[in-house]
C-alpha atoms as a PDB file:
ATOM      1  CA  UNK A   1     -17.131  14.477  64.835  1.00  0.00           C
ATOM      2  CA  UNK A   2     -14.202  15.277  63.059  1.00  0.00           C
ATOM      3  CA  UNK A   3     -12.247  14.113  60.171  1.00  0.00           C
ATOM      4  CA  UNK A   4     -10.137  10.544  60.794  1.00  0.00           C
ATOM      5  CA  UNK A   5      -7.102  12.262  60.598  1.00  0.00           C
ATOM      6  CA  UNK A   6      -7.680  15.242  62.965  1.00  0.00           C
ATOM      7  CA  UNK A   7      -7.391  14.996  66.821  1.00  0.00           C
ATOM      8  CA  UNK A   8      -7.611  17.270  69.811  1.00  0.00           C
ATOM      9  CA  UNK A   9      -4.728  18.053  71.656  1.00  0.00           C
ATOM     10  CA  UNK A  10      -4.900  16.729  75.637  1.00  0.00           C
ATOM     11  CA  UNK A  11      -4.897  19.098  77.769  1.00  0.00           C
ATOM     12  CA  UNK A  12      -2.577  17.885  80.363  1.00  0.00           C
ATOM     13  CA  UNK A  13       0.183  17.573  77.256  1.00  0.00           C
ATOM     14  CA  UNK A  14      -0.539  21.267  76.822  1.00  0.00           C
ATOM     15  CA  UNK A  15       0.212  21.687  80.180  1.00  0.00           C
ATOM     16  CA  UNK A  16       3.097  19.815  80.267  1.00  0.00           C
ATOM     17  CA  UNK A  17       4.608  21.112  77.488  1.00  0.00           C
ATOM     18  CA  UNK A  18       4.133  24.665  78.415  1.00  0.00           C
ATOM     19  CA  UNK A  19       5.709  23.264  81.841  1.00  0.00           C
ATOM     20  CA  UNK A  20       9.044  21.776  80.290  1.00  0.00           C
ATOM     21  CA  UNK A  21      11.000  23.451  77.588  1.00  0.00           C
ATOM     22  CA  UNK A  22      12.202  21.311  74.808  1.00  0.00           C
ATOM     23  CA  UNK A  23      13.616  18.233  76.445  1.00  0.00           C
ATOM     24  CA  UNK A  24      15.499  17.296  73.319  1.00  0.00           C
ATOM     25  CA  UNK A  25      18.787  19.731  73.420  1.00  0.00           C
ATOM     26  CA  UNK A  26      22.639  19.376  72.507  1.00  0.00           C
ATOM     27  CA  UNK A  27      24.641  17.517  75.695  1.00  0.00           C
ATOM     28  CA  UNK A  28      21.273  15.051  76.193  1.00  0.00           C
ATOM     29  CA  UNK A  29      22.318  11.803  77.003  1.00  0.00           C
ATOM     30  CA  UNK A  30      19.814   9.446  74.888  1.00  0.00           C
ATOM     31  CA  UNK A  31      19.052   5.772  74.197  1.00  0.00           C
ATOM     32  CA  UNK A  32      18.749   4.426  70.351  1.00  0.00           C
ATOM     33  CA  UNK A  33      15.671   2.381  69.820  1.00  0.00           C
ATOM     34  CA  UNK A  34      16.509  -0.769  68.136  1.00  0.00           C
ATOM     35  CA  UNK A  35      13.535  -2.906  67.540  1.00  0.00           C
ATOM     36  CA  UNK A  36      16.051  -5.989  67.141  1.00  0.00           C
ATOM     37  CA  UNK A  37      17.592  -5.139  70.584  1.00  0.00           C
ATOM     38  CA  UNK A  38      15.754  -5.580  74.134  1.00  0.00           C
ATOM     39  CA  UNK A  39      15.575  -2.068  75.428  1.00  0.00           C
ATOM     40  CA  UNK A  40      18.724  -2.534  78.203  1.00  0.00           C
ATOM     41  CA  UNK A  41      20.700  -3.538  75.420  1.00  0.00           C
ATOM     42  CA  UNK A  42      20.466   0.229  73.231  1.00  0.00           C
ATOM     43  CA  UNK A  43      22.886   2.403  72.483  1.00  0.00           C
ATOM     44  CA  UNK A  44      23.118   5.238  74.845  1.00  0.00           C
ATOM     45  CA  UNK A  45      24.957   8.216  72.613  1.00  0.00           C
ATOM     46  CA  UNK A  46      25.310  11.996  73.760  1.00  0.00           C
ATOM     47  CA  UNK A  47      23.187  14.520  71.322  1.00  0.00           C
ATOM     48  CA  UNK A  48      25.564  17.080  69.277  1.00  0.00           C
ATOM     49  CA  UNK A  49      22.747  19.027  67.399  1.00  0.00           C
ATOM     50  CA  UNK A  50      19.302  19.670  67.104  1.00  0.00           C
ATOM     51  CA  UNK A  51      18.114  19.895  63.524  1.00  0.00           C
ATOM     52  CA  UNK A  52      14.481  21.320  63.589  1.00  0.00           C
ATOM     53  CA  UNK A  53      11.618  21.205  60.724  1.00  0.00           C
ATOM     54  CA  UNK A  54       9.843  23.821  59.171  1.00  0.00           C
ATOM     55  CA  UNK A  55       7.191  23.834  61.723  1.00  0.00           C
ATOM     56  CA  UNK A  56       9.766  24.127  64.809  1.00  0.00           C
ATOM     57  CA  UNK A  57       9.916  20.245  66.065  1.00  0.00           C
ATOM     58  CA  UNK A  58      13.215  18.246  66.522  1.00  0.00           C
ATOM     59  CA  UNK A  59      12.777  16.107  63.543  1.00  0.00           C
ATOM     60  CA  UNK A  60      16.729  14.463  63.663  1.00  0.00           C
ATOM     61  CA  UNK A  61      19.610  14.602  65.788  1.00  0.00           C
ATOM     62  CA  UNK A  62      23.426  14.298  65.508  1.00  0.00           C
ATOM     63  CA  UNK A  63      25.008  12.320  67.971  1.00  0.00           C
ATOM     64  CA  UNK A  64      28.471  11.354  68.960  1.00  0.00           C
ATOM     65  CA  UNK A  65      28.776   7.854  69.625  1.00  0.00           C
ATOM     66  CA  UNK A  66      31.663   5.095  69.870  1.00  0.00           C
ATOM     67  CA  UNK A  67      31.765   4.571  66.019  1.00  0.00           C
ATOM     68  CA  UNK A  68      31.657   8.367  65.123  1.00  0.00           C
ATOM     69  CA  UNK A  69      29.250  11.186  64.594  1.00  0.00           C
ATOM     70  CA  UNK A  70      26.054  10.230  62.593  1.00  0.00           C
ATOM     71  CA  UNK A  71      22.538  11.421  62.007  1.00  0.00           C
ATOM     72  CA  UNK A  72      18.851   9.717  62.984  1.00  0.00           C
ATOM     73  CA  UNK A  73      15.247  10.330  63.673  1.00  0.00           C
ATOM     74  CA  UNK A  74      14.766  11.785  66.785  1.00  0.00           C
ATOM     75  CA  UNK A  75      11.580   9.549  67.376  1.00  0.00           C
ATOM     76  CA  UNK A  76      13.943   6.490  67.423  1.00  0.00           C
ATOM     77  CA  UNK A  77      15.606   8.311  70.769  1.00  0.00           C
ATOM     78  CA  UNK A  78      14.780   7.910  74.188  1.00  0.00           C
ATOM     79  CA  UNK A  79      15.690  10.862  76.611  1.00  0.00           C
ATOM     80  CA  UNK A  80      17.477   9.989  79.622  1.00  0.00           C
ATOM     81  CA  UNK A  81      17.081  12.722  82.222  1.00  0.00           C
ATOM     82  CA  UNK A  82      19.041  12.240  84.916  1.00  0.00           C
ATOM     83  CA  UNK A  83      18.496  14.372  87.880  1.00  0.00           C
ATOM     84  CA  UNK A  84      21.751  15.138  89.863  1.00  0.00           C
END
């Protein structure tokens, strides 16, 4: 066993992510979490810019919305990929 706070990556997500590039790219259409909202009622906003951490991963986002241009977590997003 290994310490609480390390895990094992799943396989399948290994293969998935070596499957799809990063998802998570400027032009996305997204959905804002908002944990006072039901889920049909979120924000959908277009993503302007990816801004990366150290280690590579989309850590926040710029969108464009209605009121303006603003910063937030990309784990408060939801990607809407809409096959055409």
């Amino acid at each position: 066993m290994g310490d609480a706070g390390t895990t094992i990556p799943d396989a399948n997500y290994l293969e998935w992510k070596e499957k799809h590039p990063e998802l998570l790219q400027p032009g996305v259409l997204v959905l804002i979490k908002d944990k006072n909202l039901r889920p049909l009622k979120w924000a959908m906003d277009r993503v302007m810019e990816v801004h990366k951490g150290a280690d590579g991963v989309a850590r926040v986002v710029t969108l464009k919305t209605a009121q303006g241009v603003f910063k937030t977590p990309a784990s408060k997003l939801c990607i809407i990929n809409l096959i055409i």
